[in-house]
Protein backbone atom coordinates (compact mmCIF):
# COMPACT_ATOMS: atom_id res chain seq x y z
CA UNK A 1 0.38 17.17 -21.42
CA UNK A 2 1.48 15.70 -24.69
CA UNK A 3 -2.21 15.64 -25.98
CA UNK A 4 -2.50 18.67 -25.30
CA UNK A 5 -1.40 22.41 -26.28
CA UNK A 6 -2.07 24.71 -23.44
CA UNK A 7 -3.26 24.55 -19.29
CA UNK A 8 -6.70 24.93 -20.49
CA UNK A 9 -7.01 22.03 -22.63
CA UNK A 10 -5.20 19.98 -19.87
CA UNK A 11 -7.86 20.94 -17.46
CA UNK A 12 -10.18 20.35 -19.66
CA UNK A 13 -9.08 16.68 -20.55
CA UNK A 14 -8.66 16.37 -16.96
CA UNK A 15 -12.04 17.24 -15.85
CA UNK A 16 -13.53 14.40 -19.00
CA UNK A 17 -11.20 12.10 -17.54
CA UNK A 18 -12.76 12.35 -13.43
CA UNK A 19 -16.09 12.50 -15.13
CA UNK A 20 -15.55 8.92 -16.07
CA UNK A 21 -14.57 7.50 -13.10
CA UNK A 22 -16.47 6.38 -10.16
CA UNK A 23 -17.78 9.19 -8.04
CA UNK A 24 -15.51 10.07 -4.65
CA UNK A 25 -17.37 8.84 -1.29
CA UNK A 26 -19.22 11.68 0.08
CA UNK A 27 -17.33 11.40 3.84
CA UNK A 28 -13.98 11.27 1.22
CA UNK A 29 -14.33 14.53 -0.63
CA UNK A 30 -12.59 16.63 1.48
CA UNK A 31 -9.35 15.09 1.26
CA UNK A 32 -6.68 14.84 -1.41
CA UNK A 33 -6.64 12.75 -4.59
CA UNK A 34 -4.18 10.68 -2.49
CA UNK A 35 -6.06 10.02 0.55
CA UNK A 36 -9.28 9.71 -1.50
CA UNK A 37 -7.99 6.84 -4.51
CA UNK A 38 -8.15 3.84 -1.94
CA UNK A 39 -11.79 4.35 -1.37
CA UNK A 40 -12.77 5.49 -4.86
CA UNK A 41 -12.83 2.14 -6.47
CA UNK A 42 -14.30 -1.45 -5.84
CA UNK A 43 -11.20 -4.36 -5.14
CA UNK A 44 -9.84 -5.77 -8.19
CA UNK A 45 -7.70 -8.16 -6.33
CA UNK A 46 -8.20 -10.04 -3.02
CA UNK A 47 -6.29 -7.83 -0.21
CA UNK A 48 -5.13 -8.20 3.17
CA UNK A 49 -7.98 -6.73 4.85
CA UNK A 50 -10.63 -6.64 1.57
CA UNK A 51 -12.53 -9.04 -0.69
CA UNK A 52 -12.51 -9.13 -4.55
CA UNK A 53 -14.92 -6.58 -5.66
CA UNK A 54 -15.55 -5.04 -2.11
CA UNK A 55 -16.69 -1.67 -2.83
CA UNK A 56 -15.73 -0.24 0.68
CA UNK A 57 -12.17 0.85 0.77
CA UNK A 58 -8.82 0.34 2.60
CA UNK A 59 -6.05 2.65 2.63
CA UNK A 60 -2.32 0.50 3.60
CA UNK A 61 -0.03 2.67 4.98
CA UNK A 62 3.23 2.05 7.08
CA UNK A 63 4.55 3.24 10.20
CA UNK A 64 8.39 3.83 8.59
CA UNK A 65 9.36 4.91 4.99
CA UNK A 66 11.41 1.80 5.57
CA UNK A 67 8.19 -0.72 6.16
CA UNK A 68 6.86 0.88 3.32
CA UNK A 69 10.15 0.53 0.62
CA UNK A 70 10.04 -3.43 2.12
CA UNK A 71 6.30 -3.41 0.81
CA UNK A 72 7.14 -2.25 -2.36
CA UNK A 73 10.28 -4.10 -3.05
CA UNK A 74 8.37 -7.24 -2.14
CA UNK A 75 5.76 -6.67 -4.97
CA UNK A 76 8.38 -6.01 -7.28
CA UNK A 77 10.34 -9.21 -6.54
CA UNK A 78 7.64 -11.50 -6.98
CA UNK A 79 6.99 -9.67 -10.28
CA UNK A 80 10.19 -10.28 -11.77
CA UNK A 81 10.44 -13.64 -10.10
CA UNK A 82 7.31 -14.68 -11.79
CA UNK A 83 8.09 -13.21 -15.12
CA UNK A 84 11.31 -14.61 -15.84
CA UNK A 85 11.87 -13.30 -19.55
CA UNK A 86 11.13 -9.73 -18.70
CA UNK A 87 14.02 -7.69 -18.04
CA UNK A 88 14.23 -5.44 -15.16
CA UNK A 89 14.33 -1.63 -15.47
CA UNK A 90 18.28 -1.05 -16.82
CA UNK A 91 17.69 2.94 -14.74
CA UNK A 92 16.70 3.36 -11.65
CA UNK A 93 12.95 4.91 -11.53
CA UNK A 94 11.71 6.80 -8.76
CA UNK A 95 8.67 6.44 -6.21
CA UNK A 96 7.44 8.85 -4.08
CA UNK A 97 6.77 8.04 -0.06
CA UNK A 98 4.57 10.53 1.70
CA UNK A 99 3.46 10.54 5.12
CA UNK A 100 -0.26 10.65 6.63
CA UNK A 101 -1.76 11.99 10.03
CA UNK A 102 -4.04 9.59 11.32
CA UNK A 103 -6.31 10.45 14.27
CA UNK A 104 -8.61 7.84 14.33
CA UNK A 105 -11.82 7.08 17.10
CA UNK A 106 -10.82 3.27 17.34
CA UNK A 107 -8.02 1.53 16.40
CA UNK A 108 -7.19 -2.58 16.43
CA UNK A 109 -3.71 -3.49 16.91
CA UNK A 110 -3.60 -6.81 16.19
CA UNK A 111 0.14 -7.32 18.04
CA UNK A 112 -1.23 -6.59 21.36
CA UNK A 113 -5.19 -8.20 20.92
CA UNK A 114 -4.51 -11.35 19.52
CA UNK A 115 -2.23 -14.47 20.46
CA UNK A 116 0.18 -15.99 18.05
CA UNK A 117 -1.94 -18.86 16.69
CA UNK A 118 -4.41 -16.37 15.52
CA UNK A 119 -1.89 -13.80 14.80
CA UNK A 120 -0.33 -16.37 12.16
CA UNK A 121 -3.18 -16.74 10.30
CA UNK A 122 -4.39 -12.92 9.76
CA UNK A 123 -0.91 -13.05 8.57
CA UNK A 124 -0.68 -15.46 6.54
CA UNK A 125 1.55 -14.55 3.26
CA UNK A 126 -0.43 -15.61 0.47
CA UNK A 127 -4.12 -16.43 2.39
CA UNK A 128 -6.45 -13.70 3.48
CA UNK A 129 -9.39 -15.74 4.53
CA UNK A 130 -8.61 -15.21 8.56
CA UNK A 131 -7.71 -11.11 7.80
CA UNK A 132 -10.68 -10.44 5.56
CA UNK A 133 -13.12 -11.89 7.80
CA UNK A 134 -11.17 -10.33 10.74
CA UNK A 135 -12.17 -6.73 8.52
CA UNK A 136 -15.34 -7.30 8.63
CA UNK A 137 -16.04 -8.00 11.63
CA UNK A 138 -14.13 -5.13 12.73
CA UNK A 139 -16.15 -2.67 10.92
CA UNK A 140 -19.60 -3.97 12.14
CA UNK A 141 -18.37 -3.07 15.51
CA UNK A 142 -16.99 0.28 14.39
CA UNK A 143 -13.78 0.14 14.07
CA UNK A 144 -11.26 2.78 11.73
CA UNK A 145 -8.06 1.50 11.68
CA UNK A 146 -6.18 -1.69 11.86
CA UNK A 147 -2.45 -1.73 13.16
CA UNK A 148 -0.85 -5.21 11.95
CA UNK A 149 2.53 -6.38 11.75
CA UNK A 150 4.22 -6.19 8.48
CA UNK A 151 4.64 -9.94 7.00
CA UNK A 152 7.29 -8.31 4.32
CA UNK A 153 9.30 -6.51 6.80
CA UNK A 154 8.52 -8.07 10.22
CA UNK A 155 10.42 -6.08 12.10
CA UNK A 156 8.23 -2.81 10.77
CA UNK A 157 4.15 -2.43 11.53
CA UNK A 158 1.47 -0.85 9.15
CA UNK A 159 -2.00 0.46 9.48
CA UNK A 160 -5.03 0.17 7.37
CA UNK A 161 -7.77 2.53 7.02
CA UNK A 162 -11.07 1.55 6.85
CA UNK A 163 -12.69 4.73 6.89
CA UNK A 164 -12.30 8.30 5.70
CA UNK A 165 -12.60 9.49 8.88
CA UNK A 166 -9.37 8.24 10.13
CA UNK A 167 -7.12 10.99 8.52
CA UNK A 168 -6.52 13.68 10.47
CA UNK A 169 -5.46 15.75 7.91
CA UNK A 170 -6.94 16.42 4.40
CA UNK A 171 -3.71 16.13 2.75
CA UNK A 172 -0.16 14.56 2.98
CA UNK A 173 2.78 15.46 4.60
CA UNK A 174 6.63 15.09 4.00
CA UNK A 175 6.97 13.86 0.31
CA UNK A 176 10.52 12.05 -0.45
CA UNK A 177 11.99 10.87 -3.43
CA UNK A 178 13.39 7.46 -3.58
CA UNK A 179 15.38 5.82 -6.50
CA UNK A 180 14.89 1.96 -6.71
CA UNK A 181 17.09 -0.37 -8.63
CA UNK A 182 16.65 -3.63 -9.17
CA UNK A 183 19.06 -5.85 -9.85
CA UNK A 184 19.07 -9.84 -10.52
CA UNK A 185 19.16 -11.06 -7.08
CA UNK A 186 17.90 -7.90 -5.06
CA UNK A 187 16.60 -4.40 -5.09
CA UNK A 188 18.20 -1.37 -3.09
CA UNK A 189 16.82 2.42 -2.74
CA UNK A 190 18.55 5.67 -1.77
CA UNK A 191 16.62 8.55 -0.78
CA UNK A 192 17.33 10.75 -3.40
CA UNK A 193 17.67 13.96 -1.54
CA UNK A 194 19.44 12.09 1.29
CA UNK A 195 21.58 9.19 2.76
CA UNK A 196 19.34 6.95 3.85
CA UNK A 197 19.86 3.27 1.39
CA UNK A 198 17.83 0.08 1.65
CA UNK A 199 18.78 -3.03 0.68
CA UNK A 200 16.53 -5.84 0.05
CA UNK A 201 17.70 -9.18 -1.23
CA UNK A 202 15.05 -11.75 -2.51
CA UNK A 203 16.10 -14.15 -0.34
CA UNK A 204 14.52 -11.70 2.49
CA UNK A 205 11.06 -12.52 1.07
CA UNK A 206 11.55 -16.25 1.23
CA UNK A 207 8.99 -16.92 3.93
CA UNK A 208 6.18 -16.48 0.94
CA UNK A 209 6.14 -19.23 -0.63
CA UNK A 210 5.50 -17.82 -4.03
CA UNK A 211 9.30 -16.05 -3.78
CA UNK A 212 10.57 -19.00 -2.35
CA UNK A 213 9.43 -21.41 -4.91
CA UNK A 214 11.20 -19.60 -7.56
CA UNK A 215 14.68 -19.02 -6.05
């Protein structure tokens, strides 16, 4: 909106602005912008359950707005942590947590499938050899969804979508607002139209080694 005068012009700018991206998946049309993003573009980065440059996509979710802050707050630890001489925010900013329906024709959980040996190596904090190849794998034979324990917030679980067809709905539910602040040794959130806070101190992020190296 500030290159812009008027709705028109925004829609306008807007529509020059999809045309440049890369075109939605066919099966991912239907849904909303948020549903659809995940599977929209190739990996940039190695992820839990996809390859650098992998074209087919993977939507993370979590079971718990809590899993999901834990996610989040981990990311923005190791940021800071490994960028010493930039300051953090001085205001809190805001993120917004939505929820997803998920009906889904096959779903992995990896807690109940697998024994601990293997279960420590899908995951693994900072190697995704085990996980992506345990992807694959799963998609050849079929399978939607992955349920996985959460290696930020172990006590929480998350999914991961592997296809389109696993939403059950074609667009979110339940938006909240959530105010983050990060401070020099943690990072708390409070629901900003509610009481819910989180607190997460870096040291609860120790068991990656990244974090750990640096506190």
């Amino acid at each position: 909106m500030k290159l812009v005068d008027d709705a028109e012009a925004q829609r306008t700018l807007e529509e020059l602005l999809d045309a440049s991206k890369p075109p939605v998946p066919e099966p991912c049309r239907h849904l909303n912008y948020l549903f659809f993003t995940p599977f929209r573009y190739p990996a940039r980065r190695p992820t839990r359950f996809r390859r650098q440059g992998d074209p087919r996509g993977v939507f993370y979710a979590a079971e718990s707005v809590e899993t999901a802050a834990a996610e989040m707050a981990f990311y923005k630890t190791l940021f800071f942590l490994e960028s010493p001489e930039t300051d953090p925010p001085a205001s809190p900013f805001e993120l917004t947590a939505f929820s997803a329906l998920i009906s889904t024709q096959s779903c992995l959980d990896t807690d109940r499938e697998f024994d601990a040996a293997f279960l420590e190596q899908i995951l693994d904090p900072v190697d995704y050899v085990a996980s992506t190849e345990l992807a694959e794998t799963a998609r050849d034979r079929g399978c939607e969804t992955l349920r996985y324990r959460s290696v930020r917030a172990p006590q929480g679980f998350n999914v991961a979508l592997l296809s389109c067809a696993s939403f059950g709905e074609a667009s979110p539910r339940d938006r909240q607002g959530w105010w983050f602040t990060i401070r020099s040794e943690r990072i708390f959130a409070r629901q900003r139209f509610g009481s819910r806070e989180l607190d997460f101190p870096y040291t609860a992020f120790a068991n990656d080694p990244r974090i750990a190296s640096l506190l």
